[in-house]
PDB file of N, CA and C in Angstrom:
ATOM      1  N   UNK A   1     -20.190  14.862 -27.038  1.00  0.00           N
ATOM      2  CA  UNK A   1     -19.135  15.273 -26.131  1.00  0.00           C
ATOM      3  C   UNK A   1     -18.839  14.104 -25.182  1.00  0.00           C
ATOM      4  N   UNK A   2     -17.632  13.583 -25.424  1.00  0.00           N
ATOM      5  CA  UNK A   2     -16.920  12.224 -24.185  1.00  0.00           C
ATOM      6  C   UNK A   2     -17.285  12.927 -22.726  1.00  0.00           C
ATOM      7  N   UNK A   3     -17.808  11.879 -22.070  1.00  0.00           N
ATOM      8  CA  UNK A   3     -17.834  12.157 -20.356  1.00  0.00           C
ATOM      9  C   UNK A   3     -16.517  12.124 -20.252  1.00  0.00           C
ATOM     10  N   UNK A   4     -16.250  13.010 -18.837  1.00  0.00           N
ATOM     11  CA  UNK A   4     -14.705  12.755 -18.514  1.00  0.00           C
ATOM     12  C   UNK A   4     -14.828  11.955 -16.894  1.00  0.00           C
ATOM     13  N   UNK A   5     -13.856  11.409 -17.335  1.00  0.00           N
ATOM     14  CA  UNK A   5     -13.569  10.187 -16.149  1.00  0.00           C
ATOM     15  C   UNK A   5     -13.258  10.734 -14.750  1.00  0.00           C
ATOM     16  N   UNK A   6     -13.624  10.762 -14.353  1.00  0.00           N
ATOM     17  CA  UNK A   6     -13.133  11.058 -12.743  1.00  0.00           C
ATOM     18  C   UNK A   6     -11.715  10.774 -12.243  1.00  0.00           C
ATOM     19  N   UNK A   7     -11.083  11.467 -11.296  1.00  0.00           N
ATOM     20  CA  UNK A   7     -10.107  11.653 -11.059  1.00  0.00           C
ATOM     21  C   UNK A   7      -9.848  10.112 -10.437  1.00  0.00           C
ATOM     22  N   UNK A   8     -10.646   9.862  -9.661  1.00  0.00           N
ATOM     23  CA  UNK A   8     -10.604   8.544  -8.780  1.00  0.00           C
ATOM     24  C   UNK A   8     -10.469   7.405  -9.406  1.00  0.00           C
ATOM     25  N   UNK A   9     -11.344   7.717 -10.648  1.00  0.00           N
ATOM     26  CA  UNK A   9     -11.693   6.598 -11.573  1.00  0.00           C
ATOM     27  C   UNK A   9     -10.473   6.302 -12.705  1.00  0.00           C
ATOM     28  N   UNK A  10      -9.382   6.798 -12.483  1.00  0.00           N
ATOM     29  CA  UNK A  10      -8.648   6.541 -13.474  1.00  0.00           C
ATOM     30  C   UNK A  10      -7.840   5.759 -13.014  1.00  0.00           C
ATOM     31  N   UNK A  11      -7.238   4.675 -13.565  1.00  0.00           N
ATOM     32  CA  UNK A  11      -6.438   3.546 -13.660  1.00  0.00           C
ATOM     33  C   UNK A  11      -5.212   3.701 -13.907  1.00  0.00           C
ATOM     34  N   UNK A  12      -3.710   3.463 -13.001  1.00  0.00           N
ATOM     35  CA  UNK A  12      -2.984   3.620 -13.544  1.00  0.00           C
ATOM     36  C   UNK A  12      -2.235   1.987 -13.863  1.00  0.00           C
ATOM     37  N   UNK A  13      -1.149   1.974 -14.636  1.00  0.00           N
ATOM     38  CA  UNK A  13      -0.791   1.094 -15.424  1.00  0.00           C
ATOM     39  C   UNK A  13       0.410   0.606 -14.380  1.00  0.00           C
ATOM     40  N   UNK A  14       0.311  -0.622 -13.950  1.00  0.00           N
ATOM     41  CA  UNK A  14       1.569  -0.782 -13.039  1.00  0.00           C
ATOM     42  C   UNK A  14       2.358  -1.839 -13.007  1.00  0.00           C
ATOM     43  N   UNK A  15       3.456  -2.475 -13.018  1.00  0.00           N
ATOM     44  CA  UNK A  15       3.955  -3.774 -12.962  1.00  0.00           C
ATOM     45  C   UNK A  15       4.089  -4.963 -11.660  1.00  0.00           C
ATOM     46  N   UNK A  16       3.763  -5.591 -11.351  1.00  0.00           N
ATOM     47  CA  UNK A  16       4.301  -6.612  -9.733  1.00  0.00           C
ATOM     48  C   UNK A  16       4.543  -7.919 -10.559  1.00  0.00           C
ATOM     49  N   UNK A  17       5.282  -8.437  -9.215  1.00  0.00           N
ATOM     50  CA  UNK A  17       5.931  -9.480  -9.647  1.00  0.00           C
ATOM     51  C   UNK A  17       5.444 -10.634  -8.516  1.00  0.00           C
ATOM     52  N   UNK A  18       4.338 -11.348  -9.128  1.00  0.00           N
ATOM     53  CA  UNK A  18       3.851 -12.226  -8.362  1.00  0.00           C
ATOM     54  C   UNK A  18       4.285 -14.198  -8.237  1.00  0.00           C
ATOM     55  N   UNK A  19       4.073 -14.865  -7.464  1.00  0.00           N
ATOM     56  CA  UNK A  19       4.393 -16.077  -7.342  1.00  0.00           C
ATOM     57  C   UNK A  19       3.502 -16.745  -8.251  1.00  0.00           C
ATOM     58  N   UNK A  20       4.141 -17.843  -8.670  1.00  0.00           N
ATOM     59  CA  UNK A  20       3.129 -18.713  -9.427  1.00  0.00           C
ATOM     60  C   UNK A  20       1.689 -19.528  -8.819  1.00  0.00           C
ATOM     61  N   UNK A  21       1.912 -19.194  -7.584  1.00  0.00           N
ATOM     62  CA  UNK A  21       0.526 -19.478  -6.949  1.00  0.00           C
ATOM     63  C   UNK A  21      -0.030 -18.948  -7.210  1.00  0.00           C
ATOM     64  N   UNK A  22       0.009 -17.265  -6.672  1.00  0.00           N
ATOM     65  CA  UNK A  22      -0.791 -16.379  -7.143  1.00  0.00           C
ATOM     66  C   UNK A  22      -1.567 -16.402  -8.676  1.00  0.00           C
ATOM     67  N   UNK A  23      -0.326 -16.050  -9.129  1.00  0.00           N
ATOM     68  CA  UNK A  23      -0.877 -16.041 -10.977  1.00  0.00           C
ATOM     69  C   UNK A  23      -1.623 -17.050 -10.821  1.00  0.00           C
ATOM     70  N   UNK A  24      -1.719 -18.576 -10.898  1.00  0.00           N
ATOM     71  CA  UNK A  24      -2.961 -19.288 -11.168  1.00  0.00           C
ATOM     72  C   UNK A  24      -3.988 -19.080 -10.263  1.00  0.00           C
ATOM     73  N   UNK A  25      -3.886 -18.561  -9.191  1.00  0.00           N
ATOM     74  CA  UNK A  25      -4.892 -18.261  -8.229  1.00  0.00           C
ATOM     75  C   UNK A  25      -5.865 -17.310  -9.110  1.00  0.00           C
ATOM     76  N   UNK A  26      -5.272 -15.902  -9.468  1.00  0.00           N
ATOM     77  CA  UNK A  26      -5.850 -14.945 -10.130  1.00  0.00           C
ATOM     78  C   UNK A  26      -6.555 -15.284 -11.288  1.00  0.00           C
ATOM     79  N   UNK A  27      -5.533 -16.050 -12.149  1.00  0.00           N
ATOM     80  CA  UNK A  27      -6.688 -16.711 -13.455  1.00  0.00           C
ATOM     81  C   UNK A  27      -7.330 -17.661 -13.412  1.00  0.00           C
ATOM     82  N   UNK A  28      -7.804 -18.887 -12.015  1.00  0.00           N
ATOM     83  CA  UNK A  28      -8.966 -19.419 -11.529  1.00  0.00           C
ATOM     84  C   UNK A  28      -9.833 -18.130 -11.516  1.00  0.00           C
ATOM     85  N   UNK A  29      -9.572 -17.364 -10.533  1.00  0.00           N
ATOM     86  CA  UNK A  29     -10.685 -16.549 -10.215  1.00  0.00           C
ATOM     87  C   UNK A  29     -11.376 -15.902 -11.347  1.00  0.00           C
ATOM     88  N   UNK A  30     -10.468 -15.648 -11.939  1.00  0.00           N
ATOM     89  CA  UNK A  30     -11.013 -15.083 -13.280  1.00  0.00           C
ATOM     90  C   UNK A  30     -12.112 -15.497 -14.084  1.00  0.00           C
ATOM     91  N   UNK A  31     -11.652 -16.962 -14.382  1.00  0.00           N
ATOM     92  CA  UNK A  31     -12.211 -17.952 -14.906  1.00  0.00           C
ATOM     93  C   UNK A  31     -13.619 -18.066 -14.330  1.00  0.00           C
ATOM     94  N   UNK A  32     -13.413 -18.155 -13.092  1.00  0.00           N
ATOM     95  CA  UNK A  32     -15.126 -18.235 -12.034  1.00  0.00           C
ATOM     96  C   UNK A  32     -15.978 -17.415 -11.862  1.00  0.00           C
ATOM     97  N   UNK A  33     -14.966 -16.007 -12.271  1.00  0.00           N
ATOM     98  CA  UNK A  33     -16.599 -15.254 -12.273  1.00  0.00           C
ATOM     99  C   UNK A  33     -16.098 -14.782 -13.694  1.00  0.00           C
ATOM    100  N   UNK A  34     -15.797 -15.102 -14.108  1.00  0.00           N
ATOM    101  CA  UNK A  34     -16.053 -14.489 -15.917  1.00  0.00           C
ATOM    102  C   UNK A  34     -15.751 -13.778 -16.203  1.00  0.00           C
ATOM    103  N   UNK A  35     -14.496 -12.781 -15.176  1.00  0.00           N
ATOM    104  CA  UNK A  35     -13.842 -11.883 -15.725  1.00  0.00           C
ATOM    105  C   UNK A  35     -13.532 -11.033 -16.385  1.00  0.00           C
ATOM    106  N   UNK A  36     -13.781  -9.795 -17.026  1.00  0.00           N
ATOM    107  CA  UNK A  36     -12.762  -9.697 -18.157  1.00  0.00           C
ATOM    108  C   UNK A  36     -11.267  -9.749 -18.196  1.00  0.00           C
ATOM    109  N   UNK A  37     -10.908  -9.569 -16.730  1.00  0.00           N
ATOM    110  CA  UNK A  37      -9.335  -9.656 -17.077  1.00  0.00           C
ATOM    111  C   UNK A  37      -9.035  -9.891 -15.545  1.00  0.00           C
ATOM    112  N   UNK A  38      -7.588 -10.439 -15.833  1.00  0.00           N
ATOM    113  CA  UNK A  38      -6.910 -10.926 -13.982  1.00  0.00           C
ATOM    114  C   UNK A  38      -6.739  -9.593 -13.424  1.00  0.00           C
ATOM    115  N   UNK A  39      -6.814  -8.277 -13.863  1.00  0.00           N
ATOM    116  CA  UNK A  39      -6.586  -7.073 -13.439  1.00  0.00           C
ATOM    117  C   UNK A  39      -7.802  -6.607 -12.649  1.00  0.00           C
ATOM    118  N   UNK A  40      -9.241  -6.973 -12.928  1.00  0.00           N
ATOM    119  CA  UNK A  40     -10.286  -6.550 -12.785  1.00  0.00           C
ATOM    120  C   UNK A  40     -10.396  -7.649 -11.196  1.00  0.00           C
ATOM    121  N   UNK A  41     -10.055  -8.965 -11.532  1.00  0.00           N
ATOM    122  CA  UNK A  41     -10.317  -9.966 -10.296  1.00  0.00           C
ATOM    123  C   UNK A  41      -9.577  -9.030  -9.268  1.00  0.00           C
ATOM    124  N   UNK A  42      -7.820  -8.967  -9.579  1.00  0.00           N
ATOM    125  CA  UNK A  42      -6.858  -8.109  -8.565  1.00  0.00           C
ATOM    126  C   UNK A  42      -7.477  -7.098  -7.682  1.00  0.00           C
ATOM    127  N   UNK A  43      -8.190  -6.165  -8.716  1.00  0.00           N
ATOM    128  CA  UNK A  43      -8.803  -4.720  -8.114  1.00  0.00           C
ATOM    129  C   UNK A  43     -10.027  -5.425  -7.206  1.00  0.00           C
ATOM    130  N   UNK A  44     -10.844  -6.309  -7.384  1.00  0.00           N
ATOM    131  CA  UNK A  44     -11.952  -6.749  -6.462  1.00  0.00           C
ATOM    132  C   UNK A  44     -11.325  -7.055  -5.513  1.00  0.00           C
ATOM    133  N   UNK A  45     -10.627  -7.886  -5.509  1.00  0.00           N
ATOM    134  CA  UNK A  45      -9.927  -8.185  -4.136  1.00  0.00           C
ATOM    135  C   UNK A  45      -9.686  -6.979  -3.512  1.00  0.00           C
ATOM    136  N   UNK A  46      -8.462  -5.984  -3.762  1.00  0.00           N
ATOM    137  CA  UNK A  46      -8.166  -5.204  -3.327  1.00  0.00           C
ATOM    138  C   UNK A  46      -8.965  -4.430  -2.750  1.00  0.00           C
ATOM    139  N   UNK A  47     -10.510  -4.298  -3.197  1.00  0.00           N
ATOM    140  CA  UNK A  47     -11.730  -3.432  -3.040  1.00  0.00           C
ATOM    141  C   UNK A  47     -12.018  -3.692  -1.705  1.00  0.00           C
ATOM    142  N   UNK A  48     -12.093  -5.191  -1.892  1.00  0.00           N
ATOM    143  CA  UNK A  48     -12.627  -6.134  -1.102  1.00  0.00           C
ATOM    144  C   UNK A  48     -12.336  -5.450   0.455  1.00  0.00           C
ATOM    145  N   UNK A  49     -10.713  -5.884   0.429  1.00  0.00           N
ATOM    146  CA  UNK A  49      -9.741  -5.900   1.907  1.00  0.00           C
ATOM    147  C   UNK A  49      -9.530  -4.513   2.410  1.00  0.00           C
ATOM    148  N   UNK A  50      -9.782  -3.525   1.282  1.00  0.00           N
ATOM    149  CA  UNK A  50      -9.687  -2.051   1.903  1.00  0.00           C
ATOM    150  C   UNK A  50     -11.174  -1.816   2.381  1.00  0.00           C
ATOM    151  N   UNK A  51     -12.454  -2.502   1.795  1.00  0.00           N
ATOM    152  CA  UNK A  51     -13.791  -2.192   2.769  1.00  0.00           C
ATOM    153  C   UNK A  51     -13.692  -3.074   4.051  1.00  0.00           C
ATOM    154  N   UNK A  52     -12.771  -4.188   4.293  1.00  0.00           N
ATOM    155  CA  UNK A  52     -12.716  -4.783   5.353  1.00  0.00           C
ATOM    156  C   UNK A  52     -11.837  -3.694   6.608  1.00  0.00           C
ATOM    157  N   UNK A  53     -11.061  -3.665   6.033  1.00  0.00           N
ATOM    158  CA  UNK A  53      -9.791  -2.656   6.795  1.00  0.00           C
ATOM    159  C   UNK A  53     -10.922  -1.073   7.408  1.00  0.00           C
ATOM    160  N   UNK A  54     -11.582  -0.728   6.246  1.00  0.00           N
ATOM    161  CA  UNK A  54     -12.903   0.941   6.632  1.00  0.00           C
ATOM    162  C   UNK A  54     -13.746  -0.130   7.992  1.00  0.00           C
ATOM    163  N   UNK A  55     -14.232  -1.001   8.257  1.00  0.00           N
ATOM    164  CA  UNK A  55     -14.814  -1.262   8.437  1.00  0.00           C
ATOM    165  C   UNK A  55     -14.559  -1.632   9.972  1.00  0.00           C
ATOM    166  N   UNK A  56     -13.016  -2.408  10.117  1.00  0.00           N
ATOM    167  CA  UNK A  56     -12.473  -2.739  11.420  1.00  0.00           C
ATOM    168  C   UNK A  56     -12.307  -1.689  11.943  1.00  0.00           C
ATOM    169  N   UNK A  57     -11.763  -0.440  11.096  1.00  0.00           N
ATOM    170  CA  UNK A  57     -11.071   1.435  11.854  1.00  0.00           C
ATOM    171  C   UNK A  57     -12.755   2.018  12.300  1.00  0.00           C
ATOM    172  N   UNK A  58     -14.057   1.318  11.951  1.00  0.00           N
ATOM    173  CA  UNK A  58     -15.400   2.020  12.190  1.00  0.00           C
ATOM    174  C   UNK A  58     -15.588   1.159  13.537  1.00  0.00           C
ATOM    175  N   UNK A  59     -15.577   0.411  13.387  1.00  0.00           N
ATOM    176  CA  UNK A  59     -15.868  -1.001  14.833  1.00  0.00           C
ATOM    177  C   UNK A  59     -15.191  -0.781  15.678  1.00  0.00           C
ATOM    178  N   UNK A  60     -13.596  -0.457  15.409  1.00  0.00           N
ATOM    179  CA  UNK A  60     -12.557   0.020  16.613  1.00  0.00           C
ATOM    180  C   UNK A  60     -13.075   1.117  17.301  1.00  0.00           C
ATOM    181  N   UNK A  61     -13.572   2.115  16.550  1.00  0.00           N
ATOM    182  CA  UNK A  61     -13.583   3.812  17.135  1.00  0.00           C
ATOM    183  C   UNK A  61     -14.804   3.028  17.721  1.00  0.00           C
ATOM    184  N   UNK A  62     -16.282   2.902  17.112  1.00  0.00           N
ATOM    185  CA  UNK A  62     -17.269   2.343  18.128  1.00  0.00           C
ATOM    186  C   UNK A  62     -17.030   2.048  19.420  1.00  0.00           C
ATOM    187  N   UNK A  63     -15.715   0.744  19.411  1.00  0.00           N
ATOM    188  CA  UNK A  63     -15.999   0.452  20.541  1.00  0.00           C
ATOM    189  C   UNK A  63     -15.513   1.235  21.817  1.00  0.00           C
ATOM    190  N   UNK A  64     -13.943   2.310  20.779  1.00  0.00           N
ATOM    191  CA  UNK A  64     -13.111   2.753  21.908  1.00  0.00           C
ATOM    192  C   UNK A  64     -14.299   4.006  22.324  1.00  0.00           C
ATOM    193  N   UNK A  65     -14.928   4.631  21.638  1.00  0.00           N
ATOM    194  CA  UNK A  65     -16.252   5.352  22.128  1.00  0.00           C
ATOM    195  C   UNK A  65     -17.123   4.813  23.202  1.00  0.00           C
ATOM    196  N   UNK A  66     -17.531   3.749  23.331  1.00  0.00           N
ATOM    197  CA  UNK A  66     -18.488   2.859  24.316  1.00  0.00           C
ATOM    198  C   UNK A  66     -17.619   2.725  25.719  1.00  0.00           C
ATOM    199  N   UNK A  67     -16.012   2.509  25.311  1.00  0.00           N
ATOM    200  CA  UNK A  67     -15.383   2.105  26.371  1.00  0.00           C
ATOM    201  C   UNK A  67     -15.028   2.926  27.491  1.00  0.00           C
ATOM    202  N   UNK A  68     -15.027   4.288  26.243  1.00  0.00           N
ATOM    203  CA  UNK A  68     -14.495   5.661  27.323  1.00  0.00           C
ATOM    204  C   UNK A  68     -15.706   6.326  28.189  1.00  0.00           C
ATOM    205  N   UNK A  69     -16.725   5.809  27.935  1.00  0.00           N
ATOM    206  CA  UNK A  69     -18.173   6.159  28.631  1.00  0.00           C
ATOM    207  C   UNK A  69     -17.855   5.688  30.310  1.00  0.00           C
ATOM    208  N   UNK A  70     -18.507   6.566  31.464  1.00  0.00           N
ATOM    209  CA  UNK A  70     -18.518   6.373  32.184  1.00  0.00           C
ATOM    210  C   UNK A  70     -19.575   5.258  32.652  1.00  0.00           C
ATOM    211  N   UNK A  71     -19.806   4.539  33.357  1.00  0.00           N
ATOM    212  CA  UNK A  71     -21.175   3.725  33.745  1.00  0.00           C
ATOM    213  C   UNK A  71     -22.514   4.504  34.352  1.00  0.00           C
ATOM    214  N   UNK A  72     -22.010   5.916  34.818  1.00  0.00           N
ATOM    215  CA  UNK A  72     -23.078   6.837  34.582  1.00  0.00           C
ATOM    216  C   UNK A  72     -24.391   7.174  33.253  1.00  0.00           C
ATOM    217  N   UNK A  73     -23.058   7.551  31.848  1.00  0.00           N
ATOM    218  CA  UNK A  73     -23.641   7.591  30.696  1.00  0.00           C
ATOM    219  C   UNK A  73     -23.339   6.217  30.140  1.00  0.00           C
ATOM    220  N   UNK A  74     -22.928   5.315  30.291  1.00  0.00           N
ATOM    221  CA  UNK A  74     -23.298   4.374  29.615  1.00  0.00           C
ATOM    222  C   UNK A  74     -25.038   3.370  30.023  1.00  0.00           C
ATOM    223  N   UNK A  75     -25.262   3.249  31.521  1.00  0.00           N
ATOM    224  CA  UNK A  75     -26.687   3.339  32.143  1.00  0.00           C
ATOM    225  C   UNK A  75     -27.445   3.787  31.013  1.00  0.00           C
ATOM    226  N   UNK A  76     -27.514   5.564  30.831  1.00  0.00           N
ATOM    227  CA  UNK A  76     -28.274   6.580  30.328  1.00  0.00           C
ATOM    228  C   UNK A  76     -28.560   5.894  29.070  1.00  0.00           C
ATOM    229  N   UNK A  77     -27.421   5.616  28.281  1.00  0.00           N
ATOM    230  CA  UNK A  77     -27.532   5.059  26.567  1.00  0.00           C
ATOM    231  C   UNK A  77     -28.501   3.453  26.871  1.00  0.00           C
ATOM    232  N   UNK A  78     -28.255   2.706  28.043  1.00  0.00           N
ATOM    233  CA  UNK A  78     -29.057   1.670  28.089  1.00  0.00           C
ATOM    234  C   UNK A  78     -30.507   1.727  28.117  1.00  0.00           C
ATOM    235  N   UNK A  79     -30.373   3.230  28.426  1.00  0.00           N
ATOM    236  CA  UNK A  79     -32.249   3.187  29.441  1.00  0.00           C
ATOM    237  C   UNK A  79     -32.480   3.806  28.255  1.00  0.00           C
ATOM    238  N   UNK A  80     -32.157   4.693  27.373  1.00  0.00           N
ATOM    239  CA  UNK A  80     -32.463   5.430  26.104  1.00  0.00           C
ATOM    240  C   UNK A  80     -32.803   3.980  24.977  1.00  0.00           C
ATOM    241  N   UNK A  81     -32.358   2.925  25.012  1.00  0.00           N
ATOM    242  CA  UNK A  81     -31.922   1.828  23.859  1.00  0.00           C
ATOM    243  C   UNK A  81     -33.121   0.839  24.761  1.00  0.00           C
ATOM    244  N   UNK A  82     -33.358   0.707  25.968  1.00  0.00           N
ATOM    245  CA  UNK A  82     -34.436   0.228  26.541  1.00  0.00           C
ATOM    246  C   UNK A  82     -36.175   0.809  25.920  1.00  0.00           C
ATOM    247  N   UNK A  83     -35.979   2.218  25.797  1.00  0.00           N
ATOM    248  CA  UNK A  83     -37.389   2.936  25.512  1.00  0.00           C
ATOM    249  C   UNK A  83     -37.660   2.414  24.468  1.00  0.00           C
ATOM    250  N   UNK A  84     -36.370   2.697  23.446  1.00  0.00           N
ATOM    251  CA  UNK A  84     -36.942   2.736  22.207  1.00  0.00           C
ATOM    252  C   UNK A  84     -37.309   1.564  21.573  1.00  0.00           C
ATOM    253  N   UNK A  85     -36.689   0.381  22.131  1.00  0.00           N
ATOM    254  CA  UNK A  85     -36.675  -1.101  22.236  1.00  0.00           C
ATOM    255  C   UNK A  85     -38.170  -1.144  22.404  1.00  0.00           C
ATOM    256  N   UNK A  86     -38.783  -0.759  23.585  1.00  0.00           N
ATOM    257  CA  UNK A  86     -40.077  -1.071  23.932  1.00  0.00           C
ATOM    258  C   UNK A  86     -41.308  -0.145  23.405  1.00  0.00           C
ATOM    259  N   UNK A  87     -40.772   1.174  22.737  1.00  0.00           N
ATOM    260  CA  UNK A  87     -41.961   1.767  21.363  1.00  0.00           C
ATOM    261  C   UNK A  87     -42.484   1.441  20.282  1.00  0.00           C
ATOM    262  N   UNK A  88     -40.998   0.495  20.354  1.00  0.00           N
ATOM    263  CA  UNK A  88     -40.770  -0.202  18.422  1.00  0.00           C
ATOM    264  C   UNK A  88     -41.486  -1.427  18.307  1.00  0.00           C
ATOM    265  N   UNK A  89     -41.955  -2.081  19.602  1.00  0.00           N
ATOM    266  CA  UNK A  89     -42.429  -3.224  19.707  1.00  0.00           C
ATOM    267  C   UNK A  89     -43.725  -2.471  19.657  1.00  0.00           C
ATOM    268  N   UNK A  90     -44.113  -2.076  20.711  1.00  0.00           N
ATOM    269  CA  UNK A  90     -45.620  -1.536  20.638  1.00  0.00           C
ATOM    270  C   UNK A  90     -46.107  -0.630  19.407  1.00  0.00           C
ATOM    271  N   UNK A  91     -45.490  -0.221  18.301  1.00  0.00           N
ATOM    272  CA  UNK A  91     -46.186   0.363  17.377  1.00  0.00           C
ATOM    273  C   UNK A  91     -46.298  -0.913  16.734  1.00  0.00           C
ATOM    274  N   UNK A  92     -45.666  -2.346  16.846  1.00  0.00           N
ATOM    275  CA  UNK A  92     -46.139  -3.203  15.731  1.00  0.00           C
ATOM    276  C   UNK A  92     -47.617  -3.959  16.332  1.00  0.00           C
TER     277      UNK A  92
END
């Protein structure tokens, strides 16, 4: 019985119309890591810049979280990050 592919996991078939930079850009890359295809390099990239992009929207909220803290509770989170700082040392 065939596994069935996941919804996520399916590929659709698409056309762009890229510069000739690009295109040799894509089939260097290809070439360098061994590729099977300039489609597979494309999608890494793409992988790539959308875990960069998850990653800036996680760092942003972090910080706008830290920022909206009063210096009351932000103190509190210091002296909490102070303890544990100084348990973690003493169990080694």
């Amino acid at each position: 019985m065939p596994t069935a592919v996941k919804r996520s996991e399916r590929k659709a078939k698409k056309s762009y119309t890229l510069s000739s930079e690009s295109v040799a850009f894509l089939e260097i890359m290809r070439k360098k890591r061994r590729a099977p295809s300039v489609s597979s390099v494309l999608e890494d990239i793409l992988q790539a810049v959308r875990r960069r992009q998850e990653q800036a929207k996680i760092e942003q909220s972090i910080s706008q979280y830290y920022s909206s803290l009063s210096s009351k509770e932000s103190k509190e989170l210091g002296d909490w990050a102070d303890f544990a700082e100084a348990e973690f040392t003493r169990e080694q």
